[in-house]
Protein backbone atom coordinates (compact mmCIF):
# COMPACT_ATOMS: atom_id res chain seq x y z
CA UNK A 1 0.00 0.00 0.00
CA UNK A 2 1.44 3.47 -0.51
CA UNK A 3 1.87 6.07 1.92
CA UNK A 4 1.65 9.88 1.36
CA UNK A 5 2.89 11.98 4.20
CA UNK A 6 1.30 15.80 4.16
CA UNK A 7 3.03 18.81 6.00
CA UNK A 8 1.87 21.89 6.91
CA UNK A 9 3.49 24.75 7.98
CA UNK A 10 2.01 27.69 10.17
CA UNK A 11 2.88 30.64 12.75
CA UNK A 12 0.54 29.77 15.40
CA UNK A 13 -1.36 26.39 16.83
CA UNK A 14 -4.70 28.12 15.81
CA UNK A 15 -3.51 28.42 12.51
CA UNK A 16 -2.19 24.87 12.24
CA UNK A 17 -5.23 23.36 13.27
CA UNK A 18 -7.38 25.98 10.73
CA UNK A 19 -5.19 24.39 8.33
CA UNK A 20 -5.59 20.85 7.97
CA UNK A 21 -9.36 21.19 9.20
CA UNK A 22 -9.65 23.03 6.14
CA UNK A 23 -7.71 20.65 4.07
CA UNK A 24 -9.69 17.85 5.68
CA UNK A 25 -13.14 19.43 4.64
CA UNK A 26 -12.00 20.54 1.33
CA UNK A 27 -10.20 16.90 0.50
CA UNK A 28 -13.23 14.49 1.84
CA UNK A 29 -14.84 12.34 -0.47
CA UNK A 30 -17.70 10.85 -0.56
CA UNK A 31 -18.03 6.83 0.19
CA UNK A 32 -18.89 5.65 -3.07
CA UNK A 33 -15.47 7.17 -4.10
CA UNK A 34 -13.25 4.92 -1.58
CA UNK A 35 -14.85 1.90 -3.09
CA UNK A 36 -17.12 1.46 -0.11
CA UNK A 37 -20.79 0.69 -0.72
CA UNK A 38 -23.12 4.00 -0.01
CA UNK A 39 -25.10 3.22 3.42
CA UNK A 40 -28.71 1.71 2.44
CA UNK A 41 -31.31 4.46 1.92
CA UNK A 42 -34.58 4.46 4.19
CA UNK A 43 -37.64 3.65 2.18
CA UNK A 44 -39.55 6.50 4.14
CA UNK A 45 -37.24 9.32 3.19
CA UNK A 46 -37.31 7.71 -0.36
CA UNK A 47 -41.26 8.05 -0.16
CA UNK A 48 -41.01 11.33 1.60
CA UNK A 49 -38.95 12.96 -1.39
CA UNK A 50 -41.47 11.37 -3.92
CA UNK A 51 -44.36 12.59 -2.73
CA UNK A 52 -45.31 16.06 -2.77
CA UNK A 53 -45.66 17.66 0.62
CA UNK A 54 -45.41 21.51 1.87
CA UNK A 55 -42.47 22.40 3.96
CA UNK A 56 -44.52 22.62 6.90
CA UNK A 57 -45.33 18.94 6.49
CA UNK A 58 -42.27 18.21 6.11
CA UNK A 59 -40.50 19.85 8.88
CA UNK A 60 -43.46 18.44 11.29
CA UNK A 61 -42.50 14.80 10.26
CA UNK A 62 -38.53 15.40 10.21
CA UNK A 63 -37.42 17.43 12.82
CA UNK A 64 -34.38 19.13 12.14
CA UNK A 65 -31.40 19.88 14.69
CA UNK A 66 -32.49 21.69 17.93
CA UNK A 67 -31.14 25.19 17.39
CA UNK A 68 -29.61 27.31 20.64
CA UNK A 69 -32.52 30.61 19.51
CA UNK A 70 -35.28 27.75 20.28
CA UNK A 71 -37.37 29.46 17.30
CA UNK A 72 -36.01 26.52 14.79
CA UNK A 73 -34.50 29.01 12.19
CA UNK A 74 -30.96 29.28 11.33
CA UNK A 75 -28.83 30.75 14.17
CA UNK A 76 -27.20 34.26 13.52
CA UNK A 77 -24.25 33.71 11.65
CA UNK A 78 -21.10 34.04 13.42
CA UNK A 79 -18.59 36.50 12.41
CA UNK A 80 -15.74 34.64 11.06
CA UNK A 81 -12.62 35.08 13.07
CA UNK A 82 -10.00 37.28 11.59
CA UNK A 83 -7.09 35.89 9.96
CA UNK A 84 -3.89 36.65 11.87
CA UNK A 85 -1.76 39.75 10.75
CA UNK A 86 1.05 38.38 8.43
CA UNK A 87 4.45 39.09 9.92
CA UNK A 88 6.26 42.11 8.06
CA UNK A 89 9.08 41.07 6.36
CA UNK A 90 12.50 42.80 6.79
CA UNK A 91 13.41 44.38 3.42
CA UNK A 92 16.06 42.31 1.94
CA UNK A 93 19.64 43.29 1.81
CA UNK A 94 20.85 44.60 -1.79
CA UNK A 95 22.98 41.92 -3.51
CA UNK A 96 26.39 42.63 -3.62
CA UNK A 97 28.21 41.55 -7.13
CA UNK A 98 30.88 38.96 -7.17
CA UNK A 99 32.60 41.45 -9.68
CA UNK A 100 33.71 45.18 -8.79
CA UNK A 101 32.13 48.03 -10.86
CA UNK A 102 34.14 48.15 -13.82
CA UNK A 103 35.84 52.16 -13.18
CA UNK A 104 35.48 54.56 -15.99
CA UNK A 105 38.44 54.85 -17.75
CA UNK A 106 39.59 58.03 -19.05
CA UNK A 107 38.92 58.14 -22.64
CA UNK A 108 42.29 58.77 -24.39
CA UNK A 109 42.57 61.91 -25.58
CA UNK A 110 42.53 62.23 -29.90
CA UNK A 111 45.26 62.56 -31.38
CA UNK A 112 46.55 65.87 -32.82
CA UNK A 113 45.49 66.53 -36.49
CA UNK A 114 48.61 65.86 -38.35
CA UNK A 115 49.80 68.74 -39.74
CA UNK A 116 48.86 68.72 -43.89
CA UNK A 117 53.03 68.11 -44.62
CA UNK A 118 52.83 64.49 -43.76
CA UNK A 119 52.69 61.29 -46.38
CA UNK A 120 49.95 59.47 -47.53
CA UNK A 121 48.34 56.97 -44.89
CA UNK A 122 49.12 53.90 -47.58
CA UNK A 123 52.28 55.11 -48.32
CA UNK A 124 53.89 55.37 -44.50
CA UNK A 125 52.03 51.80 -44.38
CA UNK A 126 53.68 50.05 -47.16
CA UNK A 127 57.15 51.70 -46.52
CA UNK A 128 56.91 50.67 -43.07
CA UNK A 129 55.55 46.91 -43.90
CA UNK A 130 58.29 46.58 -46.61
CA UNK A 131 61.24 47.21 -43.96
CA UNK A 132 59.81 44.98 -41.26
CA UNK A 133 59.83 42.05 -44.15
CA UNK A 134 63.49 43.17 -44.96
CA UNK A 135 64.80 42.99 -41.64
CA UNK A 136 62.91 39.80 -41.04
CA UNK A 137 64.66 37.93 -43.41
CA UNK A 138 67.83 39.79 -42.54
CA UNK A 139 68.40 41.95 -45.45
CA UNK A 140 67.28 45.11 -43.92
CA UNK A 141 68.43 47.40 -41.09
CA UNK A 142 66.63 45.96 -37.79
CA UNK A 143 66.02 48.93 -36.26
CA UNK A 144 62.62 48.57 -37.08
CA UNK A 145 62.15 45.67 -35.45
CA UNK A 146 63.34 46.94 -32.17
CA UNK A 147 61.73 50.29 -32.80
CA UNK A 148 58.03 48.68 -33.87
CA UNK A 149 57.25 47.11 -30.06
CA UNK A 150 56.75 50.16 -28.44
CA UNK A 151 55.00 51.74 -31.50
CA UNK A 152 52.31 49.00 -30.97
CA UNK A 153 52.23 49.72 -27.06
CA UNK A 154 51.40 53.55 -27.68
CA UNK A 155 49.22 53.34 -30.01
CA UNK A 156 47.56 49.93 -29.35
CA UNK A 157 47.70 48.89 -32.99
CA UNK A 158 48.15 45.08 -33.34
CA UNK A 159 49.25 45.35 -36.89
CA UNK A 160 50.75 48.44 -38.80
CA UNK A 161 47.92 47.53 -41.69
CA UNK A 162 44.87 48.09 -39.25
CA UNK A 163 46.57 51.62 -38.48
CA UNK A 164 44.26 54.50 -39.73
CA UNK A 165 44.82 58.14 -40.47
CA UNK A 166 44.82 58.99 -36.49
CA UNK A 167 47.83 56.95 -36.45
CA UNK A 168 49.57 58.81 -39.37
CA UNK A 169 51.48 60.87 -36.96
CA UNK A 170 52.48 58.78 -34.85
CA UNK A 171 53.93 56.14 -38.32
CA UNK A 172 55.26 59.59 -39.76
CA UNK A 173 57.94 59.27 -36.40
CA UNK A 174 58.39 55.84 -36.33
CA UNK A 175 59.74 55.93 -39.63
CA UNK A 176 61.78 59.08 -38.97
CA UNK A 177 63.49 57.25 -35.89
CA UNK A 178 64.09 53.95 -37.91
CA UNK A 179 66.14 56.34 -40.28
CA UNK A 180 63.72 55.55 -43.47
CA UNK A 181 62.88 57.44 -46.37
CA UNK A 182 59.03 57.75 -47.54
CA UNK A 183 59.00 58.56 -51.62
């Protein structure tokens, strides 16, 4: 046979008990429904409900429940008792991230315009590429090579082709301080 095991959870005993009495009323079924046979019905109720008799007739030959009034009717309805005040709940703490605030940086400042005297963009690019490939392969002067590290640093350029015409200046002195010529 199974077993289910109900909990309830509540504040007070009054509560508790309010609880499962109200579960118990709401959850009760009739007879029929646990497979037990309904109880035998009385043949003079059965006649009772077919024949057709006044309510005063009725009431004289079933007499209901005594009532505390004495009168018969319904009793005065009894306020229902008031629920108990729910507990206030302290306000909850604000959640504190796992991650610091990420601090606004200072946004770098743009660069100077270079002046209108300077080379093409493309052509500081490709004198500057063709170099590095020289010294690479050892035909060049490598002071490019030791020159282009801290080029990359300040101005945070991965690559001398992804440099744009912001950077112009900044190429224009690179290749002045590796010694090259731009034509």
């Amino acid at each position: 046979m199974s077993k289910v095991f109900i909990s309830f959870e509540a504040g007070t005993p009054d509560e508790l008990l309010q609880l499962v009495l109200g579960y118990a009323l709401q959850n009760q079924k009739p007879q029929s429904i646990l497979f037990k046979p309904p109880p035998p019905l009385d043949p003079q109720s059965v006649a009772d409900d077919k024949s057709e008799m006044s309510d005063e007739e009725y009431d004289s030959k079933h007499p209901g429940p005594a009532f505390p009034n004495g009168n018969g009717a319904d009793p005065e309805p009894e306020p229902a008792p008031e629920p108990a005040p729910k507990r206030a709940r302290a306000p909850r703490a604000p959640r504190v991230s796992a991650v610091p605030p990420a601090v606004p940086t200072a946004s770098p400042a743009p660069a100077p315009t270079p002046p209108v005297d300077l080379p093409p963009l493309d052509a500081l690019k490709a004198v500057i590429t063709n170099h590095v490939r020289l010294a690479q392969k050892g035909e060049g002067s490598k002071k490019i090579l030791d020159l282009l590290p801290a080029f990359k640093d300040a101005t945070g350029l991965a690559f001398v082709m992804n440099a744009e015409d912001k950077h112009r200046a900044a190429l224009y002195d690179l290749v002045q301080a590796a010694g090259l010529s731009v034509v």
